[in-house]
C-alpha atoms as a PDB file:
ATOM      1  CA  UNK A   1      97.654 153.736  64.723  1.00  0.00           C
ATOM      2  CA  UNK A   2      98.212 154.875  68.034  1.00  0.00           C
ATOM      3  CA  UNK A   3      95.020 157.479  67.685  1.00  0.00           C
ATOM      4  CA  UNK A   4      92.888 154.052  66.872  1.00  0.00           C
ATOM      5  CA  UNK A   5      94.289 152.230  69.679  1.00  0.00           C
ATOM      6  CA  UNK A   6      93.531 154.780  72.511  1.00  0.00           C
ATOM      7  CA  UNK A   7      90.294 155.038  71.107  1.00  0.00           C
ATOM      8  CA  UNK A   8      88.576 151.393  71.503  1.00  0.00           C
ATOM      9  CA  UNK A   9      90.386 151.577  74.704  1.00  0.00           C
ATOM     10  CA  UNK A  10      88.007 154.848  75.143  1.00  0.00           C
ATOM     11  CA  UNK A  11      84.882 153.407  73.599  1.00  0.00           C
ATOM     12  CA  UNK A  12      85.384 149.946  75.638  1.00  0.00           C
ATOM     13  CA  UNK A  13      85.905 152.297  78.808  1.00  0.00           C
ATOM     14  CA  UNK A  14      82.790 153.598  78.103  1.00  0.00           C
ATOM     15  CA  UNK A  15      80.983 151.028  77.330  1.00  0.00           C
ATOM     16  CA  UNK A  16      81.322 149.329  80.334  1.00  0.00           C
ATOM     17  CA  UNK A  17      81.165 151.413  83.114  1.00  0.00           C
ATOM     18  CA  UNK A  18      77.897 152.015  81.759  1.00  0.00           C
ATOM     19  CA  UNK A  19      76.635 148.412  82.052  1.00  0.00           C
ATOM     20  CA  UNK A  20      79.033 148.420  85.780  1.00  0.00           C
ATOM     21  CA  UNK A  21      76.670 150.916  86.800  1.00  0.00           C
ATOM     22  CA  UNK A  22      73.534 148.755  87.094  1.00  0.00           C
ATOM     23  CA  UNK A  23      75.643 145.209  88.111  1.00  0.00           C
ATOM     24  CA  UNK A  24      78.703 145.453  89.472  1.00  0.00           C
ATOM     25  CA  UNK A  25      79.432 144.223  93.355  1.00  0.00           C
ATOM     26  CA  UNK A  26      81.713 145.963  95.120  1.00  0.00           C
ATOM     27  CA  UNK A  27      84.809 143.797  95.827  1.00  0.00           C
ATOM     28  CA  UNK A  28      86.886 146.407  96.954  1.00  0.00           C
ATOM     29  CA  UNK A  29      88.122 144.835 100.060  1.00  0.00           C
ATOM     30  CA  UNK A  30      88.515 141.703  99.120  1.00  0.00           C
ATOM     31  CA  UNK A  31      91.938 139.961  98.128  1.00  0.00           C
ATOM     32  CA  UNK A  32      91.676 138.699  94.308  1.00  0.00           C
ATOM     33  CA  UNK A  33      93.779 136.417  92.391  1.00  0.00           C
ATOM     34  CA  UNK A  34      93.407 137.266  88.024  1.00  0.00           C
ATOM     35  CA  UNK A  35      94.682 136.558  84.787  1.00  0.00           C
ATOM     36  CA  UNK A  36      95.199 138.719  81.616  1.00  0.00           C
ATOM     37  CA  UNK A  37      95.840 139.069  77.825  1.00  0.00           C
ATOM     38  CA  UNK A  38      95.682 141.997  75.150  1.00  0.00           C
ATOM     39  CA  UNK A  39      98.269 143.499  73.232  1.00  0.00           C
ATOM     40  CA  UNK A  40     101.041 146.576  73.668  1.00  0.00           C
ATOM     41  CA  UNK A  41     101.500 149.532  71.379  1.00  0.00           C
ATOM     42  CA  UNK A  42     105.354 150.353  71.602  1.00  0.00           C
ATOM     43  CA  UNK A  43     107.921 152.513  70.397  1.00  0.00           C
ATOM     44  CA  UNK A  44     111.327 153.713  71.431  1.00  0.00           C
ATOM     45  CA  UNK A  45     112.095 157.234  72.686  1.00  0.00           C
ATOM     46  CA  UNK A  46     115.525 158.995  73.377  1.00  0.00           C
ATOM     47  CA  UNK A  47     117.279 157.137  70.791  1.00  0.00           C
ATOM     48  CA  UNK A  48     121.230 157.702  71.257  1.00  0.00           C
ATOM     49  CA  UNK A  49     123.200 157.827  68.397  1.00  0.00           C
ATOM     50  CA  UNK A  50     120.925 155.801  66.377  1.00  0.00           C
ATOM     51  CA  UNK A  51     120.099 157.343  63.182  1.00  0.00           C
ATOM     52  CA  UNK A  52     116.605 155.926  62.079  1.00  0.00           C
ATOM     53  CA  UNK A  53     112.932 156.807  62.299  1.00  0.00           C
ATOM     54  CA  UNK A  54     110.724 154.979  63.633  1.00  0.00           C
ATOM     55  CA  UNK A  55     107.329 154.062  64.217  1.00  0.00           C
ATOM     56  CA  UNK A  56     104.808 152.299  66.461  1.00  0.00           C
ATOM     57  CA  UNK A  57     104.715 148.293  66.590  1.00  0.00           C
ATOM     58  CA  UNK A  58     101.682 145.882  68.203  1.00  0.00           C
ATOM     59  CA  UNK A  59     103.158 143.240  70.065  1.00  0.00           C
ATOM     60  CA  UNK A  60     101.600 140.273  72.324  1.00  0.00           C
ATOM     61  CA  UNK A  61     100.816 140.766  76.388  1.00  0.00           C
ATOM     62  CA  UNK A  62      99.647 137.938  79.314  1.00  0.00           C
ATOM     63  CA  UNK A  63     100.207 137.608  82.822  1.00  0.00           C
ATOM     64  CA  UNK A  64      98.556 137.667  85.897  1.00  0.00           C
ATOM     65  CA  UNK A  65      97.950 139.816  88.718  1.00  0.00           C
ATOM     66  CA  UNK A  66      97.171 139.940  92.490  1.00  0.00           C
ATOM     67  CA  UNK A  67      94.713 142.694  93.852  1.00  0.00           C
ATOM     68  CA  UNK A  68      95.965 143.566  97.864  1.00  0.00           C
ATOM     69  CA  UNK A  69      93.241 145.297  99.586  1.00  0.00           C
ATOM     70  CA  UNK A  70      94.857 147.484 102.045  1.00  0.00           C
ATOM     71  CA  UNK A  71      91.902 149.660 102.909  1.00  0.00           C
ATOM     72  CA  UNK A  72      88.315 149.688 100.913  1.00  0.00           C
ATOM     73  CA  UNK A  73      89.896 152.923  98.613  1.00  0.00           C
ATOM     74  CA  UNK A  74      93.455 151.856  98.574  1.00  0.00           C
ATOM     75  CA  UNK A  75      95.333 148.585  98.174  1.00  0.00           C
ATOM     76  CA  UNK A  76      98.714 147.380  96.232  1.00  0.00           C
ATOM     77  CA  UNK A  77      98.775 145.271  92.916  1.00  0.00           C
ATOM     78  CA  UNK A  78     101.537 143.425  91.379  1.00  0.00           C
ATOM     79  CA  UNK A  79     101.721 142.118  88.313  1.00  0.00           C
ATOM     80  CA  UNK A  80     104.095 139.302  86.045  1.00  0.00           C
ATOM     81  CA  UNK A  81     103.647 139.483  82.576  1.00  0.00           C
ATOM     82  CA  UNK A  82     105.125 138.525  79.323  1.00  0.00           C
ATOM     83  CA  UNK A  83     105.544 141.196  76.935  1.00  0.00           C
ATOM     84  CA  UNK A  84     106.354 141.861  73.813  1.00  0.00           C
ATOM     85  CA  UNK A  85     107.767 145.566  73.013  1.00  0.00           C
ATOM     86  CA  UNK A  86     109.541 147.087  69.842  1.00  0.00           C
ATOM     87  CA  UNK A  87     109.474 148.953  66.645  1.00  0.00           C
ATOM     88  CA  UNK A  88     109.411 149.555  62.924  1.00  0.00           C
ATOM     89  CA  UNK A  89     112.270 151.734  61.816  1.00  0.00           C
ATOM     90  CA  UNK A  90     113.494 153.171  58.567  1.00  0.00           C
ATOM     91  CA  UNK A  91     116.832 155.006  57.951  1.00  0.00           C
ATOM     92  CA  UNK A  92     119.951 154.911  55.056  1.00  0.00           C
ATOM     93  CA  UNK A  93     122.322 152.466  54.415  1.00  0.00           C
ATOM     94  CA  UNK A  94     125.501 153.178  52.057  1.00  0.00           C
ATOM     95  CA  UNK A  95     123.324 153.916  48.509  1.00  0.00           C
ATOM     96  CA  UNK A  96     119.675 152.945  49.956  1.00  0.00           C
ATOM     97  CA  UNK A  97     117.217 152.791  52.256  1.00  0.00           C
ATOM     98  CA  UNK A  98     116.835 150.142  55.228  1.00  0.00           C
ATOM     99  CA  UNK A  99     113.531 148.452  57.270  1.00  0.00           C
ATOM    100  CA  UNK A 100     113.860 147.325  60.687  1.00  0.00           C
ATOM    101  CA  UNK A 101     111.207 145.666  62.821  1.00  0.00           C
ATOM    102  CA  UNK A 102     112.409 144.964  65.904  1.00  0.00           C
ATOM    103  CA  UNK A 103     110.364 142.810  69.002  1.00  0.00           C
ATOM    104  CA  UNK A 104     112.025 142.261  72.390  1.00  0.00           C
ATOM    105  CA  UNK A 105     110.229 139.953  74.556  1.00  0.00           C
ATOM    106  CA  UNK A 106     110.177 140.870  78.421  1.00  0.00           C
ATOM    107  CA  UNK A 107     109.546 139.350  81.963  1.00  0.00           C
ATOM    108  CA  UNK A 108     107.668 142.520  83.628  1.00  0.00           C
ATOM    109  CA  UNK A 109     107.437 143.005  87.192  1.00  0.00           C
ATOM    110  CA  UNK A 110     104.845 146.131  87.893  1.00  0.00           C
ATOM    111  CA  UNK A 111     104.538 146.616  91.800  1.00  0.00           C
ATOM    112  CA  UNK A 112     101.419 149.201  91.652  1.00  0.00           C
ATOM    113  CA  UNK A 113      99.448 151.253  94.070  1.00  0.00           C
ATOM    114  CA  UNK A 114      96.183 151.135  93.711  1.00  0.00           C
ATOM    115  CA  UNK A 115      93.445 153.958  94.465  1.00  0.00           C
ATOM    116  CA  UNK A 116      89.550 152.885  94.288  1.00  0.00           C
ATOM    117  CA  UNK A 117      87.643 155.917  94.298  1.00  0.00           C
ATOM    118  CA  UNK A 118      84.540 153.411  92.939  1.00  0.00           C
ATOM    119  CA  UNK A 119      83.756 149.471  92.790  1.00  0.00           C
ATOM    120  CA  UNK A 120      84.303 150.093  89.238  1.00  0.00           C
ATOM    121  CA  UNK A 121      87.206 152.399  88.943  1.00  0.00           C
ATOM    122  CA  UNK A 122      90.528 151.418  89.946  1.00  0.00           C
ATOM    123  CA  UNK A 123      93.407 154.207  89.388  1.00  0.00           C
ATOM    124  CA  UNK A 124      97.234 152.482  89.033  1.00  0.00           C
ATOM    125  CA  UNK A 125     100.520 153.665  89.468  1.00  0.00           C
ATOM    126  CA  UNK A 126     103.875 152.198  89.986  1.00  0.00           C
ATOM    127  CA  UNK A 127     107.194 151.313  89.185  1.00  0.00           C
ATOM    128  CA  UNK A 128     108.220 148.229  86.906  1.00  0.00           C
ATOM    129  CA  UNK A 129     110.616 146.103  86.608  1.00  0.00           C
ATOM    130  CA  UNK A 130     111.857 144.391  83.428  1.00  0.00           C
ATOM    131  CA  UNK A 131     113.348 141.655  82.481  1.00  0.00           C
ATOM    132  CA  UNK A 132     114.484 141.281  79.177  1.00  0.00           C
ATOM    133  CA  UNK A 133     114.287 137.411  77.425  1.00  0.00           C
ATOM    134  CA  UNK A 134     115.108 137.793  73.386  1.00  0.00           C
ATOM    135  CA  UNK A 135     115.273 140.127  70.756  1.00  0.00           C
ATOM    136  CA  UNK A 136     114.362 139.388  66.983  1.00  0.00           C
ATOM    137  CA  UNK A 137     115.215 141.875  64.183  1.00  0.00           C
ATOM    138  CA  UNK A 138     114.046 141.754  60.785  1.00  0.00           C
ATOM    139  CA  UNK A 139     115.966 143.639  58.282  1.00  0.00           C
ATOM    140  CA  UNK A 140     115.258 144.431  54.912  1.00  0.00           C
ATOM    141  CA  UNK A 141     117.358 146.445  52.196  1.00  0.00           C
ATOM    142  CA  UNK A 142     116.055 146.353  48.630  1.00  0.00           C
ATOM    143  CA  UNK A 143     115.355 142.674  48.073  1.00  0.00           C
ATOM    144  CA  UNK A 144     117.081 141.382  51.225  1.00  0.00           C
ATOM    145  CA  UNK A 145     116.220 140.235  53.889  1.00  0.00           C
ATOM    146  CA  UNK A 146     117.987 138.937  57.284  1.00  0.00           C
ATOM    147  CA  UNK A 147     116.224 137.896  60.128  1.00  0.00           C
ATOM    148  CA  UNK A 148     118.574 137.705  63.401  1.00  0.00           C
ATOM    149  CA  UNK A 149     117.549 136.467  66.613  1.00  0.00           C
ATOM    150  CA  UNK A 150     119.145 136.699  70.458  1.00  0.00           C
ATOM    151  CA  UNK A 151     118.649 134.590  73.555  1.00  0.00           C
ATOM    152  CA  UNK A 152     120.270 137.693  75.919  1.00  0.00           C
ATOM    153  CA  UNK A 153     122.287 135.199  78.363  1.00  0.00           C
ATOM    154  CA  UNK A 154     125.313 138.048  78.922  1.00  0.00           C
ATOM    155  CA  UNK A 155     126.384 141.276  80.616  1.00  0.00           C
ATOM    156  CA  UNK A 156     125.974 143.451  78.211  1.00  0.00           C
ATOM    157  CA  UNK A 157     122.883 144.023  78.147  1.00  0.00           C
ATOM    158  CA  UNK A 158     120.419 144.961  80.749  1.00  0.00           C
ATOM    159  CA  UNK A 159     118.470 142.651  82.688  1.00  0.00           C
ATOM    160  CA  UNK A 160     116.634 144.451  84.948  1.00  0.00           C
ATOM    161  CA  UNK A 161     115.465 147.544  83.389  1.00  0.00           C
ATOM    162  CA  UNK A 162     113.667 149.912  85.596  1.00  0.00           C
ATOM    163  CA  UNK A 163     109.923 151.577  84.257  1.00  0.00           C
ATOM    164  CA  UNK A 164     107.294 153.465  85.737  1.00  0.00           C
ATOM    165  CA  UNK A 165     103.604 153.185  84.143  1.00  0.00           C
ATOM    166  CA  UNK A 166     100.406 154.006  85.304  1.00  0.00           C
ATOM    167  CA  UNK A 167      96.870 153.625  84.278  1.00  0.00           C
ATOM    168  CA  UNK A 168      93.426 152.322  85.132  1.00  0.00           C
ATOM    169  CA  UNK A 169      91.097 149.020  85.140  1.00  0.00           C
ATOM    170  CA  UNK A 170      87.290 149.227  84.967  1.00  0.00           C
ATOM    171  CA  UNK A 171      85.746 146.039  86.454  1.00  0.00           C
ATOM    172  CA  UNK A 172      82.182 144.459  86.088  1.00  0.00           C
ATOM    173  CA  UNK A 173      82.085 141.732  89.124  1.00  0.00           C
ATOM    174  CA  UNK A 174      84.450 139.507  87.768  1.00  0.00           C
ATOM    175  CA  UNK A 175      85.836 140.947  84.731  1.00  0.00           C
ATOM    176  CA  UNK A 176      88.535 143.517  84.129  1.00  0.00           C
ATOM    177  CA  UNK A 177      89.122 145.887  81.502  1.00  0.00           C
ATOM    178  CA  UNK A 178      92.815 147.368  82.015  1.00  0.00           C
ATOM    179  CA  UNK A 179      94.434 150.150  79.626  1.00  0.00           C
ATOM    180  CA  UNK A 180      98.271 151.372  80.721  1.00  0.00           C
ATOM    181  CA  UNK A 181     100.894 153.176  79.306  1.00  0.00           C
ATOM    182  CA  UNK A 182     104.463 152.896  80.263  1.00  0.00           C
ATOM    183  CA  UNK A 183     107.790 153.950  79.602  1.00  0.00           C
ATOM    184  CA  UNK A 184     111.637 153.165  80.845  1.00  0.00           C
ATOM    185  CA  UNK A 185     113.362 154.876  82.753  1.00  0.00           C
ATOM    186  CA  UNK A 186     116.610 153.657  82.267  1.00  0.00           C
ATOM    187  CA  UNK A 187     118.860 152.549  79.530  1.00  0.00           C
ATOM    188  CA  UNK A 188     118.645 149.340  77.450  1.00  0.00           C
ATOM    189  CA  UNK A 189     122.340 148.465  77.964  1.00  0.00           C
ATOM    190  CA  UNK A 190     123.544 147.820  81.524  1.00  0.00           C
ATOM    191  CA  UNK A 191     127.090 148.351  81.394  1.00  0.00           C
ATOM    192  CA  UNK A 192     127.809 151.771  79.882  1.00  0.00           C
ATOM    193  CA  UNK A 193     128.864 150.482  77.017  1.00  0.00           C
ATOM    194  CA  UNK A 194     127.910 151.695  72.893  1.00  0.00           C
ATOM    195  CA  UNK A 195     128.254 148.031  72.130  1.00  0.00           C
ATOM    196  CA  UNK A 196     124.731 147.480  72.027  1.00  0.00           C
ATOM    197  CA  UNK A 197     121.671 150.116  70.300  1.00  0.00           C
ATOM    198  CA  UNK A 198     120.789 152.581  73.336  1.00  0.00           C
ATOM    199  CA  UNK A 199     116.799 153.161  73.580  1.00  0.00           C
ATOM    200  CA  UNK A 200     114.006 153.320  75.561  1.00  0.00           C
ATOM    201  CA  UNK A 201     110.420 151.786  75.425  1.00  0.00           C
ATOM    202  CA  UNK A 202     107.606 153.424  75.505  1.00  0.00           C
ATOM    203  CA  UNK A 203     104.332 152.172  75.469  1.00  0.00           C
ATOM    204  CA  UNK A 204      99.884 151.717  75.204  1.00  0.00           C
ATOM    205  CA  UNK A 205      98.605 148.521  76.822  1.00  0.00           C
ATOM    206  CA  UNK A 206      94.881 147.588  76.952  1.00  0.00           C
ATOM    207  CA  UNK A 207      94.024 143.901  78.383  1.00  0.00           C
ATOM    208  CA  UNK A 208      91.118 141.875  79.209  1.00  0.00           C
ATOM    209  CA  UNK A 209      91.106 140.035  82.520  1.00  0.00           C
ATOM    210  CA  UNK A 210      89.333 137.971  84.990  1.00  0.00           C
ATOM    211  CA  UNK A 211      89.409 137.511  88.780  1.00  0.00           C
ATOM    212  CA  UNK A 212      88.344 135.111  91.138  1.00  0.00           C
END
């Protein structure tokens, strides 16, 4: 799944900086004000003590985004988004085998650089910050199944998780066609505790924008 998703994120790359080619006006140096949607590709990595596989899940991303010129080729773009992240996971429980599909919905904060070698092109890179809103699970053991949701309103687990991700959005005038990937840095949990599962998120991200 992930091979599919990079590549329409390829082919719609490729698409249209052909077509930006012949139209596009340079609005390098000019401060811009956008919106977004698409969808994230996300699993966990460095799982600790958790003993399950598991395996990609598409989840739901919108936000919008200021562009800071700060010369023609470089400027500074931050970004507030809602996100969905997670993953599908499979492991043994007493006798049999278990399903888990997990989605955590975020508040993320990325605070990017931004290098524009073109008036298509523009390279991204930056840390994030992320805020995390609710977690559902969906768990399934033979012919059960429990579906448990949490409003995270407590210390023990971590608010502000820190991320870096970097990436790059090809524009035509007014539209924007953004692809990312991203990953955490730190820990889910913010207080050192094994209380709560221990993971981090990584993930693909491809949007379509506009800006004005």
């Amino acid at each position: 799944m992930r091979k599919i998703f990079l590549f329409i994120i390829a082919i719609s790359f490729i698409g249209i900086v052909g077509k930006a080619q012949d139209n596009n006006v340079d609005l390098r140096d000019k401060l811009m004000v956008g919106f977004k949607i698409g969808g994230n590709l996300s699993n966990v990595y460095d799982t600790k003590g958790e003993a399950f596989n598991t395996n990609p899940k598409v989840g739901f991303v919108a936000g919008g985004f200021l562009s800071l010129p700060i010369v023609q080729y470089l400027g500074f773009q931050p970004e507030v988004l809602f996100s969905q992240k997670g993953f599908r996971a499979s492991g043994n429980f007493i006798d049999g085998t278990y399903n888990l599909a997990r989605t955590t919905s975020y508040i993320d904060i990325p605070l990017l650089i931004a290098l524009k070698p073109t008036s298509q092109i523009t390279l991204l890179a930056g840390p994030q910050y992320s805020y995390l809103l609710s977690q559902k699970d969906v768990f399934s053991n033979g012919s059960i199944s429990i579906v448990e949701q949490q409003q995270f309103e407590n210390n023990n687990v971590r608010k502000n998780i820190f991320c870096f991700l970097c990436g790059m959005d090809v524009s035509l005038n007014h539209l924007v066609i953004g692809g990312r990937i991203g990953w955490d840095i730190t820990d889910n949990n913010g207080d050192g505790t094994s209380s709560s599962p221990r993971y981090k998120n990584v993930w693909y991200q491809a949007t379509l924008g506009f800006r004005f």
